[in-house]
PDB file of N, CA and C in Angstrom:
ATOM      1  N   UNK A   1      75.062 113.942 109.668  1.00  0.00           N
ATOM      2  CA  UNK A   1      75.610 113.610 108.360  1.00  0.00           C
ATOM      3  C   UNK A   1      76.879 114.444 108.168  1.00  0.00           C
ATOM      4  N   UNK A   2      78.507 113.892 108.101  1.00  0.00           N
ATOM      5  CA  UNK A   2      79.442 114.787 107.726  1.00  0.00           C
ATOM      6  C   UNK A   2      79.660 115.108 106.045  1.00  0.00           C
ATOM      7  N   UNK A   3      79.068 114.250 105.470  1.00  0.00           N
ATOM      8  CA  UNK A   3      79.329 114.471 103.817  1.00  0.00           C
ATOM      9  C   UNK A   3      78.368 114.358 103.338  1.00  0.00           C
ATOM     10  N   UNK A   4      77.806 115.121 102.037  1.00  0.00           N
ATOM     11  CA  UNK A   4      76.957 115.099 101.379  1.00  0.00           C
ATOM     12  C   UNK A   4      77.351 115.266  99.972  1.00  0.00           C
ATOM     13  N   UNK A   5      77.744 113.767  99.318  1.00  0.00           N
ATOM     14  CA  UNK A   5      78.082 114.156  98.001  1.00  0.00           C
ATOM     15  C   UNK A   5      77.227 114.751  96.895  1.00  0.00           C
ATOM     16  N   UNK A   6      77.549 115.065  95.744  1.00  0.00           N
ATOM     17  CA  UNK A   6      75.945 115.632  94.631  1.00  0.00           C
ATOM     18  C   UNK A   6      76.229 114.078  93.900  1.00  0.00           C
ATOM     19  N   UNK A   7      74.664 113.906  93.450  1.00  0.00           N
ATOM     20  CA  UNK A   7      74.664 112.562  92.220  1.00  0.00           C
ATOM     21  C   UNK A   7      74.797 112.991  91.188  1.00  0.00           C
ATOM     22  N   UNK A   8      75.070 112.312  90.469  1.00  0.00           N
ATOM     23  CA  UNK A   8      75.762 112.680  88.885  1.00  0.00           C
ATOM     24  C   UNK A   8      73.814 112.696  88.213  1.00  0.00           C
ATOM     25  N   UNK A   9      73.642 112.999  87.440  1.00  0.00           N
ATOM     26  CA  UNK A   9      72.106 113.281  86.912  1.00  0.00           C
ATOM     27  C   UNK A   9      71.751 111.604  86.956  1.00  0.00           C
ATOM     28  N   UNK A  10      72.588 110.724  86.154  1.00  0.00           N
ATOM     29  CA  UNK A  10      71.758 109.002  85.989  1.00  0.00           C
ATOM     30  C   UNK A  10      71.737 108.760  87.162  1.00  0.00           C
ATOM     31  N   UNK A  11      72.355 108.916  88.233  1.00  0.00           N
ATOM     32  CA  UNK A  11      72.563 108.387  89.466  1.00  0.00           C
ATOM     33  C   UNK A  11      71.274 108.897  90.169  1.00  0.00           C
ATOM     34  N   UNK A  12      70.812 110.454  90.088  1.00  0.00           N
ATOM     35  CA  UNK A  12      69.650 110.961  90.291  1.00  0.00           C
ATOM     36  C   UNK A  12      68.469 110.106  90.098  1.00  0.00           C
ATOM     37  N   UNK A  13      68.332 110.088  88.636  1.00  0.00           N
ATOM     38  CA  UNK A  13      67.281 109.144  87.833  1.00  0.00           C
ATOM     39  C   UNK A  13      67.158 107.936  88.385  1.00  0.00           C
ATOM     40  N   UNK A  14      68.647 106.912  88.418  1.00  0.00           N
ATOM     41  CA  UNK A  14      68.345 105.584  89.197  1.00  0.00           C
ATOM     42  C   UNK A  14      67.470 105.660  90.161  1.00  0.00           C
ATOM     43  N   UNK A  15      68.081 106.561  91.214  1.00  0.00           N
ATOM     44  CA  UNK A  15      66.872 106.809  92.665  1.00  0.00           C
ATOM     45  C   UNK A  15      66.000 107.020  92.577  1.00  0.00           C
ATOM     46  N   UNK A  16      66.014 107.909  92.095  1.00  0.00           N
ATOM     47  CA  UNK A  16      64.187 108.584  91.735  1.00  0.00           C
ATOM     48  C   UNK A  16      63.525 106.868  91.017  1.00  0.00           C
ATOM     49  N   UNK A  17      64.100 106.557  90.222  1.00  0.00           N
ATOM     50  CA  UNK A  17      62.664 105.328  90.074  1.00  0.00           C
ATOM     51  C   UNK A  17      62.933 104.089  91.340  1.00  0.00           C
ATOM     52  N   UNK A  18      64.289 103.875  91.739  1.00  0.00           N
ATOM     53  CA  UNK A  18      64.108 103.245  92.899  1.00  0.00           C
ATOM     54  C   UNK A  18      62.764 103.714  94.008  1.00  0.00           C
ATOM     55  N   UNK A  19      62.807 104.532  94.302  1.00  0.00           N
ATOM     56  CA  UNK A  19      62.266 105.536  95.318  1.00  0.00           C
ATOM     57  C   UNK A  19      60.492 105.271  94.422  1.00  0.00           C
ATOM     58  N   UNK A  20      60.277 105.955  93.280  1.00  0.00           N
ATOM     59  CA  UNK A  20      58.724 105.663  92.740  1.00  0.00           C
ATOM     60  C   UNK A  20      58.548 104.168  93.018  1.00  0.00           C
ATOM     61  N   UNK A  21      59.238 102.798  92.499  1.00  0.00           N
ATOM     62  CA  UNK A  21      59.102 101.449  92.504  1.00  0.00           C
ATOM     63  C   UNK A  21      58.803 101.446  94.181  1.00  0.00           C
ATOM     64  N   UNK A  22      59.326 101.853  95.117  1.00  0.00           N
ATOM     65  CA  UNK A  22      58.800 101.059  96.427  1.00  0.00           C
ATOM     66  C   UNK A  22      58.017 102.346  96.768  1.00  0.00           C
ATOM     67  N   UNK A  23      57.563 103.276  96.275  1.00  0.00           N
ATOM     68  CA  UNK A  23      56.726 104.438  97.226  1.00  0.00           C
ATOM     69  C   UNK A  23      57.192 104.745  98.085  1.00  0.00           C
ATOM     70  N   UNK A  24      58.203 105.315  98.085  1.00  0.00           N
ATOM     71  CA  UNK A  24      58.911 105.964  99.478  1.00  0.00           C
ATOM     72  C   UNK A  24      59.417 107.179  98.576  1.00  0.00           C
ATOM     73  N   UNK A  25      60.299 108.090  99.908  1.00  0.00           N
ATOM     74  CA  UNK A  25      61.162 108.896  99.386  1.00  0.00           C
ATOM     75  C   UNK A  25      62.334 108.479  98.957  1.00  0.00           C
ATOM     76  N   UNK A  26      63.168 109.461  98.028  1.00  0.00           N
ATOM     77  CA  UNK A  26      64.480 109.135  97.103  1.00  0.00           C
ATOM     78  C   UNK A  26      65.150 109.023  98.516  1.00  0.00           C
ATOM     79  N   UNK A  27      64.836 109.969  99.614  1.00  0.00           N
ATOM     80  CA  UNK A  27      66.147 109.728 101.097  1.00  0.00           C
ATOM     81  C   UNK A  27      66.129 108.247 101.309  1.00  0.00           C
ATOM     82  N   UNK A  28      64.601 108.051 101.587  1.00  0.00           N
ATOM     83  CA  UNK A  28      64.695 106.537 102.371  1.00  0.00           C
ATOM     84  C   UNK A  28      65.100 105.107 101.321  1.00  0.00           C
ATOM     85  N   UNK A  29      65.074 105.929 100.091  1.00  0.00           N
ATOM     86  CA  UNK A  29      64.930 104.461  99.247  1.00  0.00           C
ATOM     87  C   UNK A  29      67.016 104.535  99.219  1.00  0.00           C
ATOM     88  N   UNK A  30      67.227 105.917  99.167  1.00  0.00           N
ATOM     89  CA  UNK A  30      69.202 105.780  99.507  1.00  0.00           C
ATOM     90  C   UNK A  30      69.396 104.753 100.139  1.00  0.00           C
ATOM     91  N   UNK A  31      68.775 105.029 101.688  1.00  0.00           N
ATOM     92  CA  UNK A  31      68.886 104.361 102.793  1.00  0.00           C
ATOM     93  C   UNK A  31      68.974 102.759 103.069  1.00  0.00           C
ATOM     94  N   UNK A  32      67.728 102.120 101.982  1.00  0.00           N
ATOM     95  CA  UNK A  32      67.776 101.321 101.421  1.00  0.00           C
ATOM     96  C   UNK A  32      68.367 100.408 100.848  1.00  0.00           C
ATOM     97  N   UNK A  33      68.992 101.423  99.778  1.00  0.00           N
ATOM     98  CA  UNK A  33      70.359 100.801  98.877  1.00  0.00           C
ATOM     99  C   UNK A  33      71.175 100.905  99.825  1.00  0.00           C
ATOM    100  N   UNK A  34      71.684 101.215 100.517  1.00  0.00           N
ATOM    101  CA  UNK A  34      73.174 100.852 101.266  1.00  0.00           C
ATOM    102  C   UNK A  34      72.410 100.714 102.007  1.00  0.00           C
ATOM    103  N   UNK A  35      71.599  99.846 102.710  1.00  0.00           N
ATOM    104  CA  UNK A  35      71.239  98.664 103.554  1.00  0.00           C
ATOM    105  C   UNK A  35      71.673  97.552 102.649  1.00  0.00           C
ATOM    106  N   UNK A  36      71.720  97.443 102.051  1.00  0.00           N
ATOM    107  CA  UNK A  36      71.808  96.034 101.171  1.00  0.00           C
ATOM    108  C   UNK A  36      72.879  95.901 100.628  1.00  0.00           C
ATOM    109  N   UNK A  37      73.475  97.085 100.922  1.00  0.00           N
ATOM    110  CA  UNK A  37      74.734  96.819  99.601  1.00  0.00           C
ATOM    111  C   UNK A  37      75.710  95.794 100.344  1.00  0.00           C
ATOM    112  N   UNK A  38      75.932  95.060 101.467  1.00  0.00           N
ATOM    113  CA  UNK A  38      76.585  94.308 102.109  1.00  0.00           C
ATOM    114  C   UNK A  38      76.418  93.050 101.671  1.00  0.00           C
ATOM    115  N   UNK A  39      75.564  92.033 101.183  1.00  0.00           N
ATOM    116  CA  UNK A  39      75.030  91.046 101.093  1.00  0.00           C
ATOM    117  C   UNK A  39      75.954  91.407  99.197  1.00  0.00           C
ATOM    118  N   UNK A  40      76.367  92.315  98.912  1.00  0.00           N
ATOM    119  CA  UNK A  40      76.408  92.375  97.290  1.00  0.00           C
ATOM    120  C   UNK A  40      78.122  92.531  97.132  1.00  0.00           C
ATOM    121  N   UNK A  41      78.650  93.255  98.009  1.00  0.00           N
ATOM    122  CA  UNK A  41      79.994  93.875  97.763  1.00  0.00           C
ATOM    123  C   UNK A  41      81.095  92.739  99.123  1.00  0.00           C
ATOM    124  N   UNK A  42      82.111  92.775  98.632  1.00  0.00           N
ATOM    125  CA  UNK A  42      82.954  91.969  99.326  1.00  0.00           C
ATOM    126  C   UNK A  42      83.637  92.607 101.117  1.00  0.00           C
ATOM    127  N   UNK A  43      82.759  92.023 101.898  1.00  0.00           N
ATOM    128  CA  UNK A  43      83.065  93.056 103.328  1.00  0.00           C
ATOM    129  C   UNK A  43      84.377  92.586 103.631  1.00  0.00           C
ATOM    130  N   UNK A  44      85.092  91.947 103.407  1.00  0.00           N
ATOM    131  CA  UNK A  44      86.572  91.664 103.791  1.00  0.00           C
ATOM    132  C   UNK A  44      87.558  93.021 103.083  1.00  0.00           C
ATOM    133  N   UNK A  45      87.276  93.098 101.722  1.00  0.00           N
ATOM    134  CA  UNK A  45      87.770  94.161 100.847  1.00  0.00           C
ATOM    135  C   UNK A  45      87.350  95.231 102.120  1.00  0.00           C
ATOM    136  N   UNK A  46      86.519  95.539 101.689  1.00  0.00           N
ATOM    137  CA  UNK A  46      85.482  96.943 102.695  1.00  0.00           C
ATOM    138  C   UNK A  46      86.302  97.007 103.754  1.00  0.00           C
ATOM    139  N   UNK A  47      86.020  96.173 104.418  1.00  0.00           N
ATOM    140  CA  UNK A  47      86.718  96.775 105.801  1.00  0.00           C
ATOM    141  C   UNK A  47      88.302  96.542 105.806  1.00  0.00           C
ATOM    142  N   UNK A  48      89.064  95.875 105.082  1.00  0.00           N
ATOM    143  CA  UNK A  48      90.409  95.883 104.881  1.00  0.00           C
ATOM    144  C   UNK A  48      90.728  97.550 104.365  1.00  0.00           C
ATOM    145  N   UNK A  49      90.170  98.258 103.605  1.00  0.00           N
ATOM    146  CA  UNK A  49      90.401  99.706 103.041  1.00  0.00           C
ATOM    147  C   UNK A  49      89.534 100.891 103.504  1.00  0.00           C
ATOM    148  N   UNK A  50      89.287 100.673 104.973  1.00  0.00           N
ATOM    149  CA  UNK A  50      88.480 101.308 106.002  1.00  0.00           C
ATOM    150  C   UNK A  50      89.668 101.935 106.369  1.00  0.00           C
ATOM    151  N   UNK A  51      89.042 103.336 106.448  1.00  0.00           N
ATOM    152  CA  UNK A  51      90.243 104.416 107.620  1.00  0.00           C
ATOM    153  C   UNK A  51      89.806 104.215 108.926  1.00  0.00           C
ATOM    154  N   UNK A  52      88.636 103.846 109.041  1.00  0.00           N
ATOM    155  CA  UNK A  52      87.801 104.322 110.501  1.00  0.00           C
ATOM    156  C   UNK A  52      87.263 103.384 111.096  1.00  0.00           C
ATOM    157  N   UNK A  53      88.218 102.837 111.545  1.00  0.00           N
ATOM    158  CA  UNK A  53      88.223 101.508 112.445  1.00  0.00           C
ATOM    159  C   UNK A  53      87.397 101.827 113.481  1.00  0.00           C
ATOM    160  N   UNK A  54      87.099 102.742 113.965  1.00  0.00           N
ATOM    161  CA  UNK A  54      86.737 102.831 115.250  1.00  0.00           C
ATOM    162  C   UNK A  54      84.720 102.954 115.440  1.00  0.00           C
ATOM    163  N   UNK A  55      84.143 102.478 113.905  1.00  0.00           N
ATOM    164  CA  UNK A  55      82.743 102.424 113.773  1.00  0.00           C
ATOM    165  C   UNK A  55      82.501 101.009 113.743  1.00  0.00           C
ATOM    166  N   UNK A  56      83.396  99.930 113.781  1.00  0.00           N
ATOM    167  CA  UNK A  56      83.196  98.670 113.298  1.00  0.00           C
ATOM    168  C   UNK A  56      81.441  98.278 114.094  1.00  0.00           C
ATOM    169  N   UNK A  57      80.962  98.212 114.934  1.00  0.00           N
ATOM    170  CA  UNK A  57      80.110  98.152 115.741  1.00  0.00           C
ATOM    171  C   UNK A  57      79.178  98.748 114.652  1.00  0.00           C
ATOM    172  N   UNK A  58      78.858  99.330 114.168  1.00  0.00           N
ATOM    173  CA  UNK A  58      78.234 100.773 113.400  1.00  0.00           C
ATOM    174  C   UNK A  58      77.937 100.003 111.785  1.00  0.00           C
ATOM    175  N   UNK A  59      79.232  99.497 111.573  1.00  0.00           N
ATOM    176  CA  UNK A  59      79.268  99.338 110.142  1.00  0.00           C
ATOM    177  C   UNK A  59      78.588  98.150 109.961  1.00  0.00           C
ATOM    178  N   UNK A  60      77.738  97.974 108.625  1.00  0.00           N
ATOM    179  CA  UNK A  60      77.179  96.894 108.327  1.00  0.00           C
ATOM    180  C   UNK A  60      77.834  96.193 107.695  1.00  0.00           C
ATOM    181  N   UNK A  61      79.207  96.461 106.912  1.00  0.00           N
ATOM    182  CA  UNK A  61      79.857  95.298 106.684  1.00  0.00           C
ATOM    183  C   UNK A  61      80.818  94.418 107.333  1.00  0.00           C
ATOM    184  N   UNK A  62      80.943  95.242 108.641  1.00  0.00           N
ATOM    185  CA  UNK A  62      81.702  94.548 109.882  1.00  0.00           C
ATOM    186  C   UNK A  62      81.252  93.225 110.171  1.00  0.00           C
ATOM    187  N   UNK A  63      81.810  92.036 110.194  1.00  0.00           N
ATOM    188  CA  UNK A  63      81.355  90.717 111.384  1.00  0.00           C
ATOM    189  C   UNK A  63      80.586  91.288 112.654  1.00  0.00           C
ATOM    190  N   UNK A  64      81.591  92.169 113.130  1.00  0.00           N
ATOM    191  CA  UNK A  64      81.105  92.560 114.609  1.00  0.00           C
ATOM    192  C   UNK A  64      80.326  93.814 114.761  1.00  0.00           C
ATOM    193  N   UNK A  65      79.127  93.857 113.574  1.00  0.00           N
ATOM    194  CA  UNK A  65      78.297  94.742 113.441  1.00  0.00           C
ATOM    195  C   UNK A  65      77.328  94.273 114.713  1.00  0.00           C
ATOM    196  N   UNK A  66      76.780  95.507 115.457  1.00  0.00           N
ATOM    197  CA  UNK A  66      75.469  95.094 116.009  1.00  0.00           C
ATOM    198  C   UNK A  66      74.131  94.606 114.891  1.00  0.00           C
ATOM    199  N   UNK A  67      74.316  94.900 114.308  1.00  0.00           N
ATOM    200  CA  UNK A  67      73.362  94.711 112.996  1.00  0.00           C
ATOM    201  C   UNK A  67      73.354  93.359 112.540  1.00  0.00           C
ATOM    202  N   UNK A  68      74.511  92.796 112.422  1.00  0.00           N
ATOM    203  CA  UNK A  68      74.749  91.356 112.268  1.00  0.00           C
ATOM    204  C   UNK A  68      74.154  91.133 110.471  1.00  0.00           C
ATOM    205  N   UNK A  69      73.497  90.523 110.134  1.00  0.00           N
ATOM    206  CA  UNK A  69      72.910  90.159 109.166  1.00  0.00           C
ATOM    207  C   UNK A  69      71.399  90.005 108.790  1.00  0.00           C
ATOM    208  N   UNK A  70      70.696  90.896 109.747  1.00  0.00           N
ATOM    209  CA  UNK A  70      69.233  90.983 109.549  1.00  0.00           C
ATOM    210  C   UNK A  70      68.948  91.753 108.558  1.00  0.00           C
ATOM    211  N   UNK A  71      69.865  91.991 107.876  1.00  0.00           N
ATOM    212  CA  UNK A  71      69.159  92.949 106.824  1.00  0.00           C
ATOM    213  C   UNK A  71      67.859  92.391 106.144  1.00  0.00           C
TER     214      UNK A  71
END
């Protein structure tokens, strides 16, 4: 992990009941939410204002994700 931002306290709270609603931890239920957030946010935008071209493979909002769309 190179960054670890802090959540603002609601942002806390959101997770935390994300995380109680599926019985998991607040880590895995993160994990979660940005699993999905691709199917929600515009990946053309996304990867047009990407510095780091060089994860496309990596990234789930890439076309040429190994991941593809099984989310």
């Amino acid at each position: 992990m190179a960054y670890t931002p802090e959540l603002s306290l609601t942002s806390s709270c959101t997770l935390r009941r994300i995380a109680w609603a599926l019985g998991i931890p607040m880590t895995q239920a993160m994990e979660r939410v940005f699993d999905h957030l691709p199917r929600f946010l515009d990946r053309d935008k996304v990867c047009e204002a990407c510095r780091d071209k060089s994860k496309c493979r990596e990234c789930l909002f890439s076309t040429n994700s190994i991941y593809g769309d099984t989310l």
